[in-house]
C-alpha atoms as a PDB file:
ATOM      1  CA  UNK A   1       2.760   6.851  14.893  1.00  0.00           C
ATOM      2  CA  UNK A   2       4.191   8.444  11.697  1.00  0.00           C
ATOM      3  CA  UNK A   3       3.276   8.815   8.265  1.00  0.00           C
ATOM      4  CA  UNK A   4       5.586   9.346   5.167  1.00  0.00           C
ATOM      5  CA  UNK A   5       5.631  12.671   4.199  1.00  0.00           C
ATOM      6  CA  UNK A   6       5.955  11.932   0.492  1.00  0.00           C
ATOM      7  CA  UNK A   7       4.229  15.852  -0.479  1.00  0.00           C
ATOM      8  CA  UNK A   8       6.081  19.017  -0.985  1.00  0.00           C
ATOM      9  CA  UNK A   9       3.811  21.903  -1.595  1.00  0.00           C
ATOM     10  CA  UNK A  10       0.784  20.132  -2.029  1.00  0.00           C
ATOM     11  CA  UNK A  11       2.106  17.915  -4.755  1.00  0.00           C
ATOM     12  CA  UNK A  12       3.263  14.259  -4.547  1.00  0.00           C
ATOM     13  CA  UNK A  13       6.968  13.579  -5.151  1.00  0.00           C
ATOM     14  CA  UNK A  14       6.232  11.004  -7.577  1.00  0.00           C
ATOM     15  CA  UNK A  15       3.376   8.609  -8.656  1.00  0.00           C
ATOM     16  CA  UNK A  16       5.257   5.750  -9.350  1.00  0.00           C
ATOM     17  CA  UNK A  17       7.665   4.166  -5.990  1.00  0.00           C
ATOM     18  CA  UNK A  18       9.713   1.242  -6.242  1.00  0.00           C
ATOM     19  CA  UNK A  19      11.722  -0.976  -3.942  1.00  0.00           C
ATOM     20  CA  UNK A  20      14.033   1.611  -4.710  1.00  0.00           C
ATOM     21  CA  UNK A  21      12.026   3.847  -2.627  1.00  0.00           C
ATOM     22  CA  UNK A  22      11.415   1.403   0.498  1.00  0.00           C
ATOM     23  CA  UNK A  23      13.137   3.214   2.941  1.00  0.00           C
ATOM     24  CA  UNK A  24      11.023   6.262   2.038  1.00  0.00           C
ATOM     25  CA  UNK A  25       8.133   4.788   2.352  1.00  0.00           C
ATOM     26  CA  UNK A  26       5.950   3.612   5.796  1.00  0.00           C
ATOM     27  CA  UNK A  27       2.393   1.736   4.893  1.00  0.00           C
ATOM     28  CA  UNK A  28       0.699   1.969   8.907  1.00  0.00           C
ATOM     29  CA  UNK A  29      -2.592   2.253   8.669  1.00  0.00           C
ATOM     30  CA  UNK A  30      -3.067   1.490   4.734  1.00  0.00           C
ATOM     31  CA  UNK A  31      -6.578   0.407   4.105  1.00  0.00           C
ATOM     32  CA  UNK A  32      -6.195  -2.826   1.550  1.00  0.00           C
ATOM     33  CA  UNK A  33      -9.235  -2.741  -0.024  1.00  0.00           C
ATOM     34  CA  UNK A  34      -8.541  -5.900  -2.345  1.00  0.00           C
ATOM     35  CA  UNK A  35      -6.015  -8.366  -2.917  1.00  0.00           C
ATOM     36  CA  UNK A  36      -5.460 -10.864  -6.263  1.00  0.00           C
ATOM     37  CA  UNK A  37      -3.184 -13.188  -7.534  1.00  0.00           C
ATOM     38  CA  UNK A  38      -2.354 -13.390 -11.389  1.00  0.00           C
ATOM     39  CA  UNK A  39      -0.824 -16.169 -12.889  1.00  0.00           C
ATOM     40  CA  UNK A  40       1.774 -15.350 -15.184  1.00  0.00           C
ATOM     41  CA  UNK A  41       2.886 -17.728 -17.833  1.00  0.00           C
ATOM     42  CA  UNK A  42       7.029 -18.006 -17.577  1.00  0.00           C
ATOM     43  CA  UNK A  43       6.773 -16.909 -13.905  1.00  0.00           C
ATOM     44  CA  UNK A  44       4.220 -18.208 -10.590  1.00  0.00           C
ATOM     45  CA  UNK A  45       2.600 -15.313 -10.503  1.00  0.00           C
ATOM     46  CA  UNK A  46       1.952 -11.361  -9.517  1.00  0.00           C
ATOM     47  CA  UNK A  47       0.815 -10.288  -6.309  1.00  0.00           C
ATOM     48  CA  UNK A  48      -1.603  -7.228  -6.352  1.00  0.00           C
ATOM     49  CA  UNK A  49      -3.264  -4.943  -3.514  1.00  0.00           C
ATOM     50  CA  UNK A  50      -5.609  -2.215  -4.097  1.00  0.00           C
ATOM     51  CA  UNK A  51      -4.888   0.156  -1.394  1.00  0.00           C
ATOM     52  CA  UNK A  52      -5.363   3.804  -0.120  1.00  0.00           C
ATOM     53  CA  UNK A  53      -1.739   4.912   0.755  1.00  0.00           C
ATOM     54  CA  UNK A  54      -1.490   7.730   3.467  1.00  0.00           C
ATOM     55  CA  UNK A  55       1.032   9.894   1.609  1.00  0.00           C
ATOM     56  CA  UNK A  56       0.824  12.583   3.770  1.00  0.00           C
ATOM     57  CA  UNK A  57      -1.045  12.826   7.705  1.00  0.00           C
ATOM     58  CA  UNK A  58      -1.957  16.370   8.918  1.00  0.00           C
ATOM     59  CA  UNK A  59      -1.857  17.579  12.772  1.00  0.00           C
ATOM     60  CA  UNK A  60      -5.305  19.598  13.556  1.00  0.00           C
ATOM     61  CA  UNK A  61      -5.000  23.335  14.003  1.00  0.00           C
ATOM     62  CA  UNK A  62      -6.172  23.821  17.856  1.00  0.00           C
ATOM     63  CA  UNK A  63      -8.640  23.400  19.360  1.00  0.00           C
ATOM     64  CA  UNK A  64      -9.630  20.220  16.659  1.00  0.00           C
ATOM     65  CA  UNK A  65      -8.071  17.468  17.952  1.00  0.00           C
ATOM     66  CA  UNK A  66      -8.480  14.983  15.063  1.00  0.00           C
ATOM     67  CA  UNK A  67      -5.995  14.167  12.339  1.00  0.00           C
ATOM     68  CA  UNK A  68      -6.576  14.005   8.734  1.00  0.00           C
ATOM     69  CA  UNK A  69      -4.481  12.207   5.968  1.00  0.00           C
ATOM     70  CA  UNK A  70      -3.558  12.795   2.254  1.00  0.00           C
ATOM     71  CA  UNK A  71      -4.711   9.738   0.651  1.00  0.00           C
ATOM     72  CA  UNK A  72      -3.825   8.163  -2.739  1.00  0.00           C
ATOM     73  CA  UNK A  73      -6.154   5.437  -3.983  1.00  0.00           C
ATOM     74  CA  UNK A  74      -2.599   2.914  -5.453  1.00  0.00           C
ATOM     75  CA  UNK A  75      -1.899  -0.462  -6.679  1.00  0.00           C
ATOM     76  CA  UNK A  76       0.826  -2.205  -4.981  1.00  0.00           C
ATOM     77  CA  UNK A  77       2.367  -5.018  -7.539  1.00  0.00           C
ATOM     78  CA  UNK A  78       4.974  -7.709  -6.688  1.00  0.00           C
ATOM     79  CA  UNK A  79       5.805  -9.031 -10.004  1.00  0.00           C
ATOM     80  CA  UNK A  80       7.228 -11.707  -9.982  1.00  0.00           C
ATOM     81  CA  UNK A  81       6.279 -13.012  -6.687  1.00  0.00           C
ATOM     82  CA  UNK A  82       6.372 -16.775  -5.999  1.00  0.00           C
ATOM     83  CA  UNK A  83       5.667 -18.694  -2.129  1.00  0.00           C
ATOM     84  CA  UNK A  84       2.807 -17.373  -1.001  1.00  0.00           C
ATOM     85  CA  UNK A  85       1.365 -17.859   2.282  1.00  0.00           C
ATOM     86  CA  UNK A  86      -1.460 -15.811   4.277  1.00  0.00           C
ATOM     87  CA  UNK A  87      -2.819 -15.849   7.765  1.00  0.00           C
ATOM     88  CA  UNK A  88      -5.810 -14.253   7.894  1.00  0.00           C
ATOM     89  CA  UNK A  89      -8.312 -14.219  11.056  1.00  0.00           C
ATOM     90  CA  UNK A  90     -11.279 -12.090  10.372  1.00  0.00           C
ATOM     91  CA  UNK A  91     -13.131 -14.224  12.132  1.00  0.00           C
ATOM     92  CA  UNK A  92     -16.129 -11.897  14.624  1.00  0.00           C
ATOM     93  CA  UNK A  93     -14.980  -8.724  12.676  1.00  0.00           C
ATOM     94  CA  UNK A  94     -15.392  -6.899   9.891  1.00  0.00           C
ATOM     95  CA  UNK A  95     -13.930  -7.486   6.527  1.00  0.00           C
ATOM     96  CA  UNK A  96     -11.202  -4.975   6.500  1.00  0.00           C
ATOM     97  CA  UNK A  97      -7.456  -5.244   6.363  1.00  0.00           C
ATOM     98  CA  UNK A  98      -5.334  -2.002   7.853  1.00  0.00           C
ATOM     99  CA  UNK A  99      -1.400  -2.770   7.201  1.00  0.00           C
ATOM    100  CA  UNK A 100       1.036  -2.581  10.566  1.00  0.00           C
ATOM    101  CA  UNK A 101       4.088  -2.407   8.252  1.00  0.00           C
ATOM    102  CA  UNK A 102       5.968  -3.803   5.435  1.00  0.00           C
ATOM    103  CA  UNK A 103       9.421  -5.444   5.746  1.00  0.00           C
ATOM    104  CA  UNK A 104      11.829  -7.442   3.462  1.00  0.00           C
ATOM    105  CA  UNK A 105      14.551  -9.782   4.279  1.00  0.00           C
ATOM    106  CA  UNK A 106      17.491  -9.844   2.140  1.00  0.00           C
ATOM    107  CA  UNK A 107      18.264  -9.369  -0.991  1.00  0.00           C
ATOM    108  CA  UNK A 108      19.785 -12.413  -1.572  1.00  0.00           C
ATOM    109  CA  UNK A 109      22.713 -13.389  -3.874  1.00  0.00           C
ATOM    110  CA  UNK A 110      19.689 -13.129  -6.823  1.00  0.00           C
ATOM    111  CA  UNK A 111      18.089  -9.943  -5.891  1.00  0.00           C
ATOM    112  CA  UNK A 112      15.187 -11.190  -4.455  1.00  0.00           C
ATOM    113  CA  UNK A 113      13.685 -10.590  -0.839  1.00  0.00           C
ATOM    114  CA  UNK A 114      10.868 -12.173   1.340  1.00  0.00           C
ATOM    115  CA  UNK A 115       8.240  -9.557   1.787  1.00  0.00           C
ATOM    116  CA  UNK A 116       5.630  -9.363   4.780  1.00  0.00           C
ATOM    117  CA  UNK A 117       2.915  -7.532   4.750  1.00  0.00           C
ATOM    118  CA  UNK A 118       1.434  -7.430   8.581  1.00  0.00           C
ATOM    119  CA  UNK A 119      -1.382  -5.638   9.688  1.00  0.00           C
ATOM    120  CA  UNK A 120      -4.316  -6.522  12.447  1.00  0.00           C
ATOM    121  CA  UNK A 121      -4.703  -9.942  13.059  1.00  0.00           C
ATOM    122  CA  UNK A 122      -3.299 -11.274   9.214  1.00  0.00           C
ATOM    123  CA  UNK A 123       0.117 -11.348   7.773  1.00  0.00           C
ATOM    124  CA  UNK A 124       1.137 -11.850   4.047  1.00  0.00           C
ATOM    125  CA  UNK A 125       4.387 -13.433   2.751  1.00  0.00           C
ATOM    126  CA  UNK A 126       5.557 -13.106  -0.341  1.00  0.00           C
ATOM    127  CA  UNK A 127       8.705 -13.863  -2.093  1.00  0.00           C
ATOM    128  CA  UNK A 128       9.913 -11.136  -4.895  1.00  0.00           C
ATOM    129  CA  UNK A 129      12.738  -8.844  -6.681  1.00  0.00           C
ATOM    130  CA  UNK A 130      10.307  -5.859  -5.458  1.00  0.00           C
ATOM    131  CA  UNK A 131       8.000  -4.143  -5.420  1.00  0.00           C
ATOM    132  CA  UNK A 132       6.302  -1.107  -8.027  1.00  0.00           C
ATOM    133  CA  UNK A 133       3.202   1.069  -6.396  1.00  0.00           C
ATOM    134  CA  UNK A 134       1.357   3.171  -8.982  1.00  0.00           C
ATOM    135  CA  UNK A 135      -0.641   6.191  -7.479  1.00  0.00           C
ATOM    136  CA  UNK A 136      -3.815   6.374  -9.275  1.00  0.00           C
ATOM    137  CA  UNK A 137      -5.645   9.533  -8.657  1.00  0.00           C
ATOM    138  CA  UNK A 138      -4.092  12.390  -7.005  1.00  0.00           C
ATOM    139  CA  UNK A 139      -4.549  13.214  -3.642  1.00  0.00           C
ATOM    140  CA  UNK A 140      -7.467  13.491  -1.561  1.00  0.00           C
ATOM    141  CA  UNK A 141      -8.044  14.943   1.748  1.00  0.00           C
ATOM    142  CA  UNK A 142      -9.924  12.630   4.647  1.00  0.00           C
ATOM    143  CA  UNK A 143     -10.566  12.941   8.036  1.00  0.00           C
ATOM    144  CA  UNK A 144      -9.787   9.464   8.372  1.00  0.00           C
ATOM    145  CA  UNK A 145      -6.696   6.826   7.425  1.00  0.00           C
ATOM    146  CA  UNK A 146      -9.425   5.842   4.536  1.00  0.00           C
ATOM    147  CA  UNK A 147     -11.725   6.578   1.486  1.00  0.00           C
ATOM    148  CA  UNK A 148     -14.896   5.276   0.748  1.00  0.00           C
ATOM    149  CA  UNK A 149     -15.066   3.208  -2.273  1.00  0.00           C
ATOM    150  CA  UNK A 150     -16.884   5.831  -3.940  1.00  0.00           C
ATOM    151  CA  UNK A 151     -14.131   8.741  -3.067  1.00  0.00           C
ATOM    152  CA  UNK A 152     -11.448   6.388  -4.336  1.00  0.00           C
ATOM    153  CA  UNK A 153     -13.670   5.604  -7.824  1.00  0.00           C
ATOM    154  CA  UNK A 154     -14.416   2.016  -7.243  1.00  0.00           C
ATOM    155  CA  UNK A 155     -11.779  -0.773  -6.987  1.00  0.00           C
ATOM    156  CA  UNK A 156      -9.056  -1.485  -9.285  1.00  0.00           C
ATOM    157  CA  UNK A 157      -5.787  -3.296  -9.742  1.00  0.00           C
ATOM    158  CA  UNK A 158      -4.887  -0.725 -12.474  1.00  0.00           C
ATOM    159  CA  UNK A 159      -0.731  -0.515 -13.105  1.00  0.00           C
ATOM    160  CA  UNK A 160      -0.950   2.869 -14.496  1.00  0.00           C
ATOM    161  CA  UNK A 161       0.052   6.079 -12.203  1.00  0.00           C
ATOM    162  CA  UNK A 162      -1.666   9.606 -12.587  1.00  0.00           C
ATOM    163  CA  UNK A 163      -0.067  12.276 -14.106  1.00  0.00           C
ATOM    164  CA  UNK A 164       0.439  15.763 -12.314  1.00  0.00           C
END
């Protein structure tokens, strides 16, 4: 498994990515801490995950064997988004979501792509132009693909990204 390696001398690239940046990116093994919708008044609605993005994972120096990750607490907006649909099954397990992948199809003659977001046992579609993710706080160093909610400073849905 690989991880985007989105840092260059312990700095991230950017803060803010775009659909623009989709090939760039890679979201296995994102923790989605919480998910809303947002109706919008000329438009369905937004789509909006608070997530800890994996910007960066680290091989151990021998003889640990354990990897650690560069982690991000981010907001991941699809705005506008319109149709939809979830399949989620956390039925006997805990209530957390880790994301497989993202993928789009299209863009169609508009601009606008279907978006899946798939991860263990759950999928979400959405329909959208794209995407914008927002890096919140800089980055943090785990020994696992996640923060606690008290590393990450709580949950939010904020679309602001830190500045370096």
């Amino acid at each position: 498994c690989s991880w985007p390696d989105l840092m260059s001398n312990g700095a991230v690239a950017k803060t803010t990515w775009t659909e623009a940046d989709f090939g760039a990116m890679g979201w296995h093994d994102v923790k989605i801490h919480a998910v809303a919708v947002e109706e919008l008044p000329d438009n369905p609605g937004r789509l909006l995950l608070d997530l800890d993005y994996i910007v960066e994972g680290v091989l151990p120096e021998p003889p640990a064997r354990r990897l650690s990750f560069w982690i991000c607490p981010a907001t991941l907006v699809f705005d506008p988004a319109w149709d939809l649909t979830t399949d989620i099954d956390l039925n006997g397990r805990g209530f957390q979501l880790f994301l497989d992948s993202i993928t789009r199809s299209g863009p169609d003659e508009r601009g606008n792509s279907d978006w899946t977001l798939a991860g263990d046992r759950f999928t979400i579609e959405v329909g959208s132009p794209g995407f914008t993710q927002y890096l919140r706080r800089p980055p943090i160093l785990s020994d696992g693909p996640w923060l606690s909610v008290e590393e990450r400073g709580g949950f939010s849905f904020a679309r602001e990204s830190y500045r370096p």
